[in-house]
C-alpha atoms as a PDB file:
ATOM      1  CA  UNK A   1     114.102  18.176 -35.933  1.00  0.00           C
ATOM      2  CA  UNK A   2     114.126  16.281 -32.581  1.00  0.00           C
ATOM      3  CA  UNK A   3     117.398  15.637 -30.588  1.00  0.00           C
ATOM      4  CA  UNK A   4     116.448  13.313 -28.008  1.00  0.00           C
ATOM      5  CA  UNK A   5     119.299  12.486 -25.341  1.00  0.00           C
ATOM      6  CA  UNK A   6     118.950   9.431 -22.733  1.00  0.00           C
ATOM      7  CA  UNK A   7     120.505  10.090 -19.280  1.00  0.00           C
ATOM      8  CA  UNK A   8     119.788   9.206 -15.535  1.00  0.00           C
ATOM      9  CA  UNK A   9     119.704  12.058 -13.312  1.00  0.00           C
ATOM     10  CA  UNK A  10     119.109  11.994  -9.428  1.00  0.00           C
ATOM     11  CA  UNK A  11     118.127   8.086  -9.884  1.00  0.00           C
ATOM     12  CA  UNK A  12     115.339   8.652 -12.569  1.00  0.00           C
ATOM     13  CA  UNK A  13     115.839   7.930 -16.316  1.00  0.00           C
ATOM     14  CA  UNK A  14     115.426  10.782 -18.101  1.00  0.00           C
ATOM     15  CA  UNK A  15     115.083  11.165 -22.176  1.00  0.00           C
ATOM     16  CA  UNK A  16     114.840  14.866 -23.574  1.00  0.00           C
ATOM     17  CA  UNK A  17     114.457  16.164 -26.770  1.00  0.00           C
ATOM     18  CA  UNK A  18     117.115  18.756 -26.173  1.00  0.00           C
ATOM     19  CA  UNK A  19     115.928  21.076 -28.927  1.00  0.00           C
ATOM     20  CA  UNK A  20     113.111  21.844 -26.939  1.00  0.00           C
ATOM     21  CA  UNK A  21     115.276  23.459 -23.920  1.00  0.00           C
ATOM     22  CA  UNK A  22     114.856  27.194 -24.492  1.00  0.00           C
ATOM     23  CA  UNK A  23     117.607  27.886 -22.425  1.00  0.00           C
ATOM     24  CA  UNK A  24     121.438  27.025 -21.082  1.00  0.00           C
ATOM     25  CA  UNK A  25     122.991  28.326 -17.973  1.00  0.00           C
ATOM     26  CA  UNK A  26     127.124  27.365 -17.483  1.00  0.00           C
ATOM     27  CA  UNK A  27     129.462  28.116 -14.385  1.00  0.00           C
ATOM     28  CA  UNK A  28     132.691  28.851 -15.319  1.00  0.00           C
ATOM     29  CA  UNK A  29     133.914  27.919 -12.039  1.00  0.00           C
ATOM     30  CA  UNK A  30     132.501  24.657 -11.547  1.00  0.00           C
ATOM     31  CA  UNK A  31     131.688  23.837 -15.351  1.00  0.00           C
ATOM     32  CA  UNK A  32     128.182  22.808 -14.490  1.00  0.00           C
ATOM     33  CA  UNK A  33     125.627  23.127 -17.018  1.00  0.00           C
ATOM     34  CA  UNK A  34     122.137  23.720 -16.270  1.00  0.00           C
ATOM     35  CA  UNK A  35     118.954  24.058 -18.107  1.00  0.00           C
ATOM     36  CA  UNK A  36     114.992  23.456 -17.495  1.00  0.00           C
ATOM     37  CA  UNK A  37     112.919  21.176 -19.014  1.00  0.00           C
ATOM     38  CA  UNK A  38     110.552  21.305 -20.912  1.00  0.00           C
ATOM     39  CA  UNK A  39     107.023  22.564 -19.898  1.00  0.00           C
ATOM     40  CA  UNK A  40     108.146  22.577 -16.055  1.00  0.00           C
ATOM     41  CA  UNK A  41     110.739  24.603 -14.006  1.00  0.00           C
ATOM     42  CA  UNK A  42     112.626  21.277 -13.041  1.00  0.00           C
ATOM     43  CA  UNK A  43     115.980  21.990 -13.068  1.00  0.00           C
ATOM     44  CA  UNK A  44     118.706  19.718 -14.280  1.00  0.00           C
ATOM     45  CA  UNK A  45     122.032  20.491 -13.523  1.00  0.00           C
ATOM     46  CA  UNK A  46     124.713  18.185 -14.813  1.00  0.00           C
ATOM     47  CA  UNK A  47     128.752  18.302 -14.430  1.00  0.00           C
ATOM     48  CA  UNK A  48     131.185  16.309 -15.990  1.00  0.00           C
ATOM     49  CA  UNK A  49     132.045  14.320 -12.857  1.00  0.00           C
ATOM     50  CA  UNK A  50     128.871  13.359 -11.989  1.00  0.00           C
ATOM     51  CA  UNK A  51     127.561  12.670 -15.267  1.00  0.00           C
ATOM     52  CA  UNK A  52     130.172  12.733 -17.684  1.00  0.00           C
ATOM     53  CA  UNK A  53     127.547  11.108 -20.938  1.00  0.00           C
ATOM     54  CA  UNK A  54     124.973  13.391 -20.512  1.00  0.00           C
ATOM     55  CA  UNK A  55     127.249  16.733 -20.035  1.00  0.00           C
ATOM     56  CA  UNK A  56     128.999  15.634 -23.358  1.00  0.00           C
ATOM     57  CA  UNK A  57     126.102  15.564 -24.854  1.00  0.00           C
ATOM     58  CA  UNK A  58     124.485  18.628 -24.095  1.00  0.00           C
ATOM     59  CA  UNK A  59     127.476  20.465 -24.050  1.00  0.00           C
ATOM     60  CA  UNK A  60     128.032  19.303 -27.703  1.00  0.00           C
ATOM     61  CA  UNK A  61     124.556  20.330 -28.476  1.00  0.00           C
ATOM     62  CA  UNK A  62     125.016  23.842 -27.524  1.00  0.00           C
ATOM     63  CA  UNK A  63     128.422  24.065 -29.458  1.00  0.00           C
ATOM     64  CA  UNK A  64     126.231  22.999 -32.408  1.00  0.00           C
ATOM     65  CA  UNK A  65     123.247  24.843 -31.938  1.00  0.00           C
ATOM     66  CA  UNK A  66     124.498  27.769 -29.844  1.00  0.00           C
ATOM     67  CA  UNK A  67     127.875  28.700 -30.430  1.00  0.00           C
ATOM     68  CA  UNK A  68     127.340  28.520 -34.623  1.00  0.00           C
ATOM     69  CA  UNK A  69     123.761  30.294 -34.049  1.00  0.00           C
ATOM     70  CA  UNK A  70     122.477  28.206 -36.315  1.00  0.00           C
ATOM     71  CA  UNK A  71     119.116  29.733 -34.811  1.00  0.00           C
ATOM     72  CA  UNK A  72     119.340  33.424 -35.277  1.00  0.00           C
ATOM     73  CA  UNK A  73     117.618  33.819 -32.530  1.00  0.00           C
ATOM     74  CA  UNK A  74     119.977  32.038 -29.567  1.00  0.00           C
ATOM     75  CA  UNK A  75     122.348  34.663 -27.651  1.00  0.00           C
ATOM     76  CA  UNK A  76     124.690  34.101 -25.247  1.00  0.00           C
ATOM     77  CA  UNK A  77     125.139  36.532 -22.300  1.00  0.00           C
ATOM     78  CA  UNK A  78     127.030  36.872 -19.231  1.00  0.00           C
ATOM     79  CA  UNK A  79     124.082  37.753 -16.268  1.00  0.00           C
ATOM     80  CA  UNK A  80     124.730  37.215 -12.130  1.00  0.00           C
ATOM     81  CA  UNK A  81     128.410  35.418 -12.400  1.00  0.00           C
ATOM     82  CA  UNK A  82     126.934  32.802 -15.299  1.00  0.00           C
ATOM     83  CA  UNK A  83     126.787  32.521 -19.058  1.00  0.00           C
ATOM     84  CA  UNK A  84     122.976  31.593 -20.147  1.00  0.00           C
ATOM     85  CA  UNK A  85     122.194  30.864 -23.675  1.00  0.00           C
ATOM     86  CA  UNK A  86     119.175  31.574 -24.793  1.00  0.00           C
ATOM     87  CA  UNK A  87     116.765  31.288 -27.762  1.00  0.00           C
ATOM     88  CA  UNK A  88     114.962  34.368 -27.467  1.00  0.00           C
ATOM     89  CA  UNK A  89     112.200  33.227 -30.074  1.00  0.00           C
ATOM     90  CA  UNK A  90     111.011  31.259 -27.197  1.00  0.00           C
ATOM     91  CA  UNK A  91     110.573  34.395 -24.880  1.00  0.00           C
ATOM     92  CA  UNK A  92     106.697  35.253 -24.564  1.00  0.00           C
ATOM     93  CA  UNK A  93     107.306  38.891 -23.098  1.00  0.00           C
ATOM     94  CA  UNK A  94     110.045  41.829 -22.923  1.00  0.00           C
ATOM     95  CA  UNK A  95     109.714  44.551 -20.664  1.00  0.00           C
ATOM     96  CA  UNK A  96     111.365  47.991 -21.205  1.00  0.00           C
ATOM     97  CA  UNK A  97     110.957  50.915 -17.865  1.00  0.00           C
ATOM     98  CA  UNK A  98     111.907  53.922 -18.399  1.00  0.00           C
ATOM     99  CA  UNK A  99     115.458  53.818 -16.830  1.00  0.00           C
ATOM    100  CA  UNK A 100     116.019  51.929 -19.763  1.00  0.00           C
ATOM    101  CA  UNK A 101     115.908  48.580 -18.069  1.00  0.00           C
ATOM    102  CA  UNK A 102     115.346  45.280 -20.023  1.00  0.00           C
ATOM    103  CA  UNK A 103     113.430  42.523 -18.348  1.00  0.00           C
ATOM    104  CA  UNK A 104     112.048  39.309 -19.583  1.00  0.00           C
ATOM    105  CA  UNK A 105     111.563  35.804 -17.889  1.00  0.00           C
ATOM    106  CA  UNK A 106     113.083  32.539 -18.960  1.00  0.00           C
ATOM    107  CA  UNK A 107     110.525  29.904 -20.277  1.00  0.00           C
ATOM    108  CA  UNK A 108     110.066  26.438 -18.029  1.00  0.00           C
ATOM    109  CA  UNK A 109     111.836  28.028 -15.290  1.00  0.00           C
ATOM    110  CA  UNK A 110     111.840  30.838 -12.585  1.00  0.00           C
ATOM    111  CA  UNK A 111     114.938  33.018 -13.586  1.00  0.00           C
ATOM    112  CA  UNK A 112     113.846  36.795 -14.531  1.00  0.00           C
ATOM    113  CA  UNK A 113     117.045  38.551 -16.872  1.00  0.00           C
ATOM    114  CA  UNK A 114     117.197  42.324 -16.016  1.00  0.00           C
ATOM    115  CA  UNK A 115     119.688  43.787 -18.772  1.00  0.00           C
ATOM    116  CA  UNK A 116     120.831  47.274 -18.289  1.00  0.00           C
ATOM    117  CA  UNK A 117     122.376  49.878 -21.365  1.00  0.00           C
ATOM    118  CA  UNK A 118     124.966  50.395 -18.751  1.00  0.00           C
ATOM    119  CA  UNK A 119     125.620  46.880 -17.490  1.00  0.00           C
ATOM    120  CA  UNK A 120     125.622  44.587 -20.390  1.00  0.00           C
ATOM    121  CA  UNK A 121     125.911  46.881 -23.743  1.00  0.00           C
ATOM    122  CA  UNK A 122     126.640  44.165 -25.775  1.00  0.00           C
ATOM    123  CA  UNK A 123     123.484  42.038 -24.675  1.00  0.00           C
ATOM    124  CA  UNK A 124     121.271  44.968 -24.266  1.00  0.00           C
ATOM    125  CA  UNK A 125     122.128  45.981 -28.110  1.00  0.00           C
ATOM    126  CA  UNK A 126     121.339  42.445 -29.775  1.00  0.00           C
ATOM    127  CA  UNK A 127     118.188  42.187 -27.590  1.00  0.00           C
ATOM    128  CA  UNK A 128     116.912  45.151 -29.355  1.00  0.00           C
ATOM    129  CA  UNK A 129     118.092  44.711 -32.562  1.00  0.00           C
ATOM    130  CA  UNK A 130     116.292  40.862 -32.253  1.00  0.00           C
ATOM    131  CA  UNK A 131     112.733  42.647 -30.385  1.00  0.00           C
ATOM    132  CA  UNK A 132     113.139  44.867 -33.331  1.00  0.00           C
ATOM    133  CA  UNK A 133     113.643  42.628 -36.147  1.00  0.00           C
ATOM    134  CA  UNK A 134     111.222  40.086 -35.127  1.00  0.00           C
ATOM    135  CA  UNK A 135     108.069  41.924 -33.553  1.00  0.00           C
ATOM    136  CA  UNK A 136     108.338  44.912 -35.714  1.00  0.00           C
ATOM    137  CA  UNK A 137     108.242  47.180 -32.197  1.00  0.00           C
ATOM    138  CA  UNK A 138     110.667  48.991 -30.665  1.00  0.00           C
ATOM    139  CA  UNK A 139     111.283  49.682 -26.904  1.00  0.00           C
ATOM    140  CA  UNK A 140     112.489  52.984 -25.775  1.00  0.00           C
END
């Protein structure tokens, strides 16, 4: 079901249908959100001085969406100081070497994730269990 927002962004009216956004990156710091859109790797980044509608409204769509998991497939995980959700059923490839590092590459944009065992149990352990459940395959 389509979720279109309606926002203007660096000058240009922009309308989205938000459930296509494979993935969410917040600062903690700054409280920006970012995310890609759709079928590019054009960045938006909004905050909620600069664009106070728009942030509500994304930021309301990923406490729907994200935080409840009404998708089974969105996880949230802390990666190079930011929190990125991400709806791993829209991740093409996964990469596993044989120090046990996890690599795959967010869609519309240019961000690689590297998850380690070590680094990021938590992560690392539900990226499995989701590679595992969904493609039948297991990595080493």
């Amino acid at each position: 079901m389509a979720h279109w927002i309606k926002f203007i962004y660096d000058k240009s009216t922009y309308i989205i249908d938000i459930e296509t956004v494979s993935a969410f990156s917040s600062e903690p710091d700054n409280r920006r959100i970012s995310f890609w859109l759709p079928n590019t790797n054009q960045s938006i980044v909004l905050s909620p001085t600069g664009n106070p509608d728009a942030y509500k409204q994304v930021l309301d769509y990923i406490k729907r969406t994200v935080d409840r998991n009404t998708k089974s497939s969105w996880i949230k995980i802390n990666y190079d100081r930011k929190e990125y959700a991400i709806d791993l059923s829209r991740i093409g490839s996964f990469v596993c070497e044989s120090n046990g590092r996890l690599t795959f590459w967010l869609p519309d944009s240019t961000n690689t994730i590297i998850i380690t065992p070590q680094g990021n149990p938590d992560a690392y352990q539900k990226i499995q269990e989701y590679i595992k459940n969904t493609t039948g395959h297991s990595m080493p």
